[in-house]
Protein backbone atom coordinates (compact mmCIF):
# COMPACT_ATOMS: atom_id res chain seq x y z
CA UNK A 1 -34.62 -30.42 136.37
CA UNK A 2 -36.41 -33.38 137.42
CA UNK A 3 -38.63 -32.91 141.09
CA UNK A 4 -37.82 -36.77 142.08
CA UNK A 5 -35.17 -37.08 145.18
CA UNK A 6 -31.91 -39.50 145.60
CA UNK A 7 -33.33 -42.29 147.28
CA UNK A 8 -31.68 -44.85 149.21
CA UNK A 9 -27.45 -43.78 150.18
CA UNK A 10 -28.64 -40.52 148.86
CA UNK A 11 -31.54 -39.97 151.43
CA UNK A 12 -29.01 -41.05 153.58
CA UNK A 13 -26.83 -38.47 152.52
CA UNK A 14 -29.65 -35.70 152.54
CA UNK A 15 -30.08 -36.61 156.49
CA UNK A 16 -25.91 -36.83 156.69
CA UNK A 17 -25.46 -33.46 155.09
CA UNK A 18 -28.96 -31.16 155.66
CA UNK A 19 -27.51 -28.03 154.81
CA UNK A 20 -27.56 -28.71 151.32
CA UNK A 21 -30.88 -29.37 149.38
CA UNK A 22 -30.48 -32.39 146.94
CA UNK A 23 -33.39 -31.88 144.02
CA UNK A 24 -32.15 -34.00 141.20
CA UNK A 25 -33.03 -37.51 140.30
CA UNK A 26 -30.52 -40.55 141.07
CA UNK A 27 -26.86 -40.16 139.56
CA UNK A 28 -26.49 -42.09 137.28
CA UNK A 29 -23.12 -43.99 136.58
CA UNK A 30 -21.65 -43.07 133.32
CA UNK A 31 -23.30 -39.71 133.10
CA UNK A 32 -23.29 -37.89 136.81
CA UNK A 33 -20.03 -39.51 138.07
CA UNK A 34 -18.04 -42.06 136.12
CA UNK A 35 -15.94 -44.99 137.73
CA UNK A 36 -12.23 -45.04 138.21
CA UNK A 37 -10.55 -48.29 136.43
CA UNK A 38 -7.88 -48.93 138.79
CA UNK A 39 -8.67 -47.77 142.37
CA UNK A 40 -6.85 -44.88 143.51
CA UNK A 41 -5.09 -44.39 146.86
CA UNK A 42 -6.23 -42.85 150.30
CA UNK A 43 -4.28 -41.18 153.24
CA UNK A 44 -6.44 -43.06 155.28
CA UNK A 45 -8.04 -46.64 154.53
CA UNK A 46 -10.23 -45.82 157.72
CA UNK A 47 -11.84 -42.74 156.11
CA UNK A 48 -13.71 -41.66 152.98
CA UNK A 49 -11.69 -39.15 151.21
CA UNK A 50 -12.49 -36.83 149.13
CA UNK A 51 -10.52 -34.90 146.76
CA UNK A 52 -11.27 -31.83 145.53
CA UNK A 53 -8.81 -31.45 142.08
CA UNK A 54 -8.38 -27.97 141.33
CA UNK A 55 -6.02 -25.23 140.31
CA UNK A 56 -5.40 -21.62 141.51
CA UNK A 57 -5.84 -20.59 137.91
CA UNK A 58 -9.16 -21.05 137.36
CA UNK A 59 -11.82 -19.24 137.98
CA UNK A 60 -14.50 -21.91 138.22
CA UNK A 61 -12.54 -22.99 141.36
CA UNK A 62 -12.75 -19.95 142.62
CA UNK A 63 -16.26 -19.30 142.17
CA UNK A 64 -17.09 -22.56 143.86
CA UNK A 65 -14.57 -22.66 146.93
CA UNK A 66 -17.46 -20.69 149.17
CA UNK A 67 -19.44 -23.16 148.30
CA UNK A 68 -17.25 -26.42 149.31
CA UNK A 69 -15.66 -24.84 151.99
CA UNK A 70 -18.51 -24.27 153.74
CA UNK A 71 -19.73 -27.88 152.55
CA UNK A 72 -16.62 -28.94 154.25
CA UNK A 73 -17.08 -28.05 157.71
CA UNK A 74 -20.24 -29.81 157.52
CA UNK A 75 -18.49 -33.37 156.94
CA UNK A 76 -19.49 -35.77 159.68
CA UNK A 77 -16.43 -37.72 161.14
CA UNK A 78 -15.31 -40.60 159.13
CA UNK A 79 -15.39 -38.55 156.20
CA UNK A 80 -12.33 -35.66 154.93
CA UNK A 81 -11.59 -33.10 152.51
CA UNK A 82 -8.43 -33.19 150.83
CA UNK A 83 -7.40 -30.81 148.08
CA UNK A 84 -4.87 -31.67 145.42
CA UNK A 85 -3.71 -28.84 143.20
CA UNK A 86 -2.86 -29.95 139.61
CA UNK A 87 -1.04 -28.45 136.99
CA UNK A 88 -2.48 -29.23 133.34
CA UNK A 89 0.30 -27.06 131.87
CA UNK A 90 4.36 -26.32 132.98
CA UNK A 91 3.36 -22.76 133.50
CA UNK A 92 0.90 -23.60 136.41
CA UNK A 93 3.39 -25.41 138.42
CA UNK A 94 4.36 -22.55 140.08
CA UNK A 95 0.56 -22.30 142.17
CA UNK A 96 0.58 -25.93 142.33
CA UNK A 97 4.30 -25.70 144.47
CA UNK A 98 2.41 -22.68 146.57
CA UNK A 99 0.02 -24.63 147.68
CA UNK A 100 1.80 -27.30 148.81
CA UNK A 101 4.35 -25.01 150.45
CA UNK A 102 1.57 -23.14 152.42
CA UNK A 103 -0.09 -26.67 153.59
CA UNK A 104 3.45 -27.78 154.35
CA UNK A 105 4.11 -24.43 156.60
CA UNK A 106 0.53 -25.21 158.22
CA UNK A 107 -1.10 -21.80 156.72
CA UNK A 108 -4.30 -23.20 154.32
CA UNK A 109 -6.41 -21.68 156.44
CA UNK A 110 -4.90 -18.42 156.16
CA UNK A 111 -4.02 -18.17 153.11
CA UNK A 112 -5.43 -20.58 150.75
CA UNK A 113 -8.42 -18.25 149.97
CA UNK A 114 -6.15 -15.28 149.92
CA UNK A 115 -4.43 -16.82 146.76
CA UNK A 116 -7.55 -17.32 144.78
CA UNK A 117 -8.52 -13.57 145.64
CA UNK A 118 -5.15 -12.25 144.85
CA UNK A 119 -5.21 -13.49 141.21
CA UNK A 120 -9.06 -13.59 140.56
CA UNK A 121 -10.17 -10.05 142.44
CA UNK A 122 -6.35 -8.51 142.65
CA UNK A 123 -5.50 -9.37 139.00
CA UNK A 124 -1.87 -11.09 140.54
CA UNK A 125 -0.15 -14.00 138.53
CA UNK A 126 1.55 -15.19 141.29
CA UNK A 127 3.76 -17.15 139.11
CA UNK A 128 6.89 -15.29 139.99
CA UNK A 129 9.08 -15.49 142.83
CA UNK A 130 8.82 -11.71 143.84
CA UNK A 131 5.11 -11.56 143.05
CA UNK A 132 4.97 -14.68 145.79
CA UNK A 133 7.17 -13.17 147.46
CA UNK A 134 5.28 -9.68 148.15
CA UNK A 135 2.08 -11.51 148.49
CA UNK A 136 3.78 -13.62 151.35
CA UNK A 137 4.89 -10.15 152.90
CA UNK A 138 1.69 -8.67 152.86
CA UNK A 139 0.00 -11.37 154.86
CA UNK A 140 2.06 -11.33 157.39
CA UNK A 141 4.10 -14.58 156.36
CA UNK A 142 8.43 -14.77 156.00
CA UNK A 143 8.71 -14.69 152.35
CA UNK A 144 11.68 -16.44 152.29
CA UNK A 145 10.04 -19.34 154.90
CA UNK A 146 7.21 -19.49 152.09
CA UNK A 147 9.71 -19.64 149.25
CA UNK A 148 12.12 -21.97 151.11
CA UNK A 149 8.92 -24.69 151.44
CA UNK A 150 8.08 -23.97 147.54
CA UNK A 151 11.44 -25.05 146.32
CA UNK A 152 11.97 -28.25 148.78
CA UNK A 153 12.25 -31.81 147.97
CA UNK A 154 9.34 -32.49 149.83
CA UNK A 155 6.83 -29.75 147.87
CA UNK A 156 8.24 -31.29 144.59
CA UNK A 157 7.64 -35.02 145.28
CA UNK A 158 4.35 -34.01 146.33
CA UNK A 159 3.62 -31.98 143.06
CA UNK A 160 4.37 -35.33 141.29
CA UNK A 161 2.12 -37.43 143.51
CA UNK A 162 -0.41 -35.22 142.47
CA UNK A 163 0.07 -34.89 138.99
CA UNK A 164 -0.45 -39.21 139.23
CA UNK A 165 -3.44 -39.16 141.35
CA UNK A 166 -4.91 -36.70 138.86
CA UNK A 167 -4.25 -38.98 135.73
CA UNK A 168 -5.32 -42.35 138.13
CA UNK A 169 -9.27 -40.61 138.62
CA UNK A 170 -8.57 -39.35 135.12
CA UNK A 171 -9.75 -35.89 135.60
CA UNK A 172 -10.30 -34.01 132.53
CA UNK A 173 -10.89 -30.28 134.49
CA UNK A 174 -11.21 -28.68 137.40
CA UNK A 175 -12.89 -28.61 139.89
CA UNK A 176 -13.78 -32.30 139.84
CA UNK A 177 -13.84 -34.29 142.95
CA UNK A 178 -12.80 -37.64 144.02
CA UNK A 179 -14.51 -39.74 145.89
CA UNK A 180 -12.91 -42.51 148.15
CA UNK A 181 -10.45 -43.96 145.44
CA UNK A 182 -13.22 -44.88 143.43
CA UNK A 183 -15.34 -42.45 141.78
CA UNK A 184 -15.31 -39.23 139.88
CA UNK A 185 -17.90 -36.61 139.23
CA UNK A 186 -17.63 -33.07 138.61
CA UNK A 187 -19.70 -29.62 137.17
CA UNK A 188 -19.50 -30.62 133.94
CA UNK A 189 -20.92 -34.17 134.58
CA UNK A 190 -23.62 -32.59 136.85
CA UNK A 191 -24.80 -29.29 135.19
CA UNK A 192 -23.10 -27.50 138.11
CA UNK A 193 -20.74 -27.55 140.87
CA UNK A 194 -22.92 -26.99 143.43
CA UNK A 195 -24.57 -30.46 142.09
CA UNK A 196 -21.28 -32.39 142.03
CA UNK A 197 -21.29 -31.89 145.82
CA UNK A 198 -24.23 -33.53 145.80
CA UNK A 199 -23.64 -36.32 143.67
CA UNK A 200 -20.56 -36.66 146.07
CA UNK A 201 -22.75 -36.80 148.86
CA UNK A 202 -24.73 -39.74 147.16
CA UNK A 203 -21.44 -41.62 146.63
CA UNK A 204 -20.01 -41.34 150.12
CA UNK A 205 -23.26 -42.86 151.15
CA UNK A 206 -22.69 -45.58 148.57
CA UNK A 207 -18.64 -46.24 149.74
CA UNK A 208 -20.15 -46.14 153.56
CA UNK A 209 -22.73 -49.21 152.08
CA UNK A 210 -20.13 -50.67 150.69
CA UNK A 211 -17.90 -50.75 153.91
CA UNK A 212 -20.14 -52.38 155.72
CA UNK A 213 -20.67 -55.48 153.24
């Protein structure tokens, strides 16, 4: 690994974000992030967004949520976390619809972490109806409320939105993140997920530059 430092938006981003040490050299487009061909929708035209693309499934997600959630509640204002659950294959719909039921019933902070330790540490599928069903119970949460949410029109449309905001950045794996409609980068592109943030850190610096022009 190289000992030169991000210079320019990612100095910025250093003094932005100093709980995370950035010792790799520049990104580089093309090899560290790659650009998105047709730029991809925000909640919020006022904010830079980024998405974290990920599914309950795998374990590289799980292994780096620590990681970004605790890089998350060091975001300055201006900038937000979203994450989109996507489903590569039919059979991982089912976490895909869970997560979007528990962020429609308000309980990600509860119990978004609880899911990845369930199937990761407690060896549970959750891809059942009474599997979510007891899980829901043992937290403390209806498990027909939670069910209810995972069947509705509104969890489904938003499954869908998803699943086209995934294939818009193009994302190839997960975890990959987003960045402001615009750019992609991800572990694989970086040598590690832990360096994606980074490289994300760079490009929020270079979508706050480019707001200002």
């Amino acid at each position: 690994m190289h000992r030169r430092y991000f210079t320019n938006a990612a100095v910025m981003a250093a003094a932005v974000f100093p709980g995370l040490a950035i010792a790799q050299e520049r990104p580089v487009a093309g090899k560290h992030y790659v650009s998105v061909s047709t730029r991809q929708p925000t909640r919020d035209p006022n904010q830079i967004e980024v998405v974290e693309f990920f599914a309950y499934s795998c374990e590289h997600c799980f292994m780096f949520e620590p990681a970004l959630e605790a890089w998350h509640k060091r975001l300055p204002s201006g900038v937000v976390l979203r994450r989109v659950p996507i489903a590569f294959r039919e059979s991982f719909a089912t976490h895909q619809k869970l997560f979007f039921a528990i962020e429609q019933l308000g309980l990600v902070d509860q119990l978004h972490g609880k899911v990845f330790t369930a199937i990761h540490m407690g060896k549970q599928r959750l891809d059942k109806p009474e599997g979510i069903a007891e899980f829901a119970k043992k937290n403390g949460v209806d498990p027909s409320r939670l069910m209810d949410a995972a069947n509705s029109f509104a969890v489904a449309a938003k499954a869908k939105q998803a699943n086209a905001l995934a294939t818009g950045y193009g994302v190839q794996g997960t975890p990959s993140l987003g960045v402001d409609g615009r750019w992609l980068t991800s572990g694989s592109m970086t040598g590690s997920n832990e360096r994606a943030l980074a490289v994300a850190e760079f490009l929020i610096g270079e979508a706050r530059r480019a707001a200002k022009t």
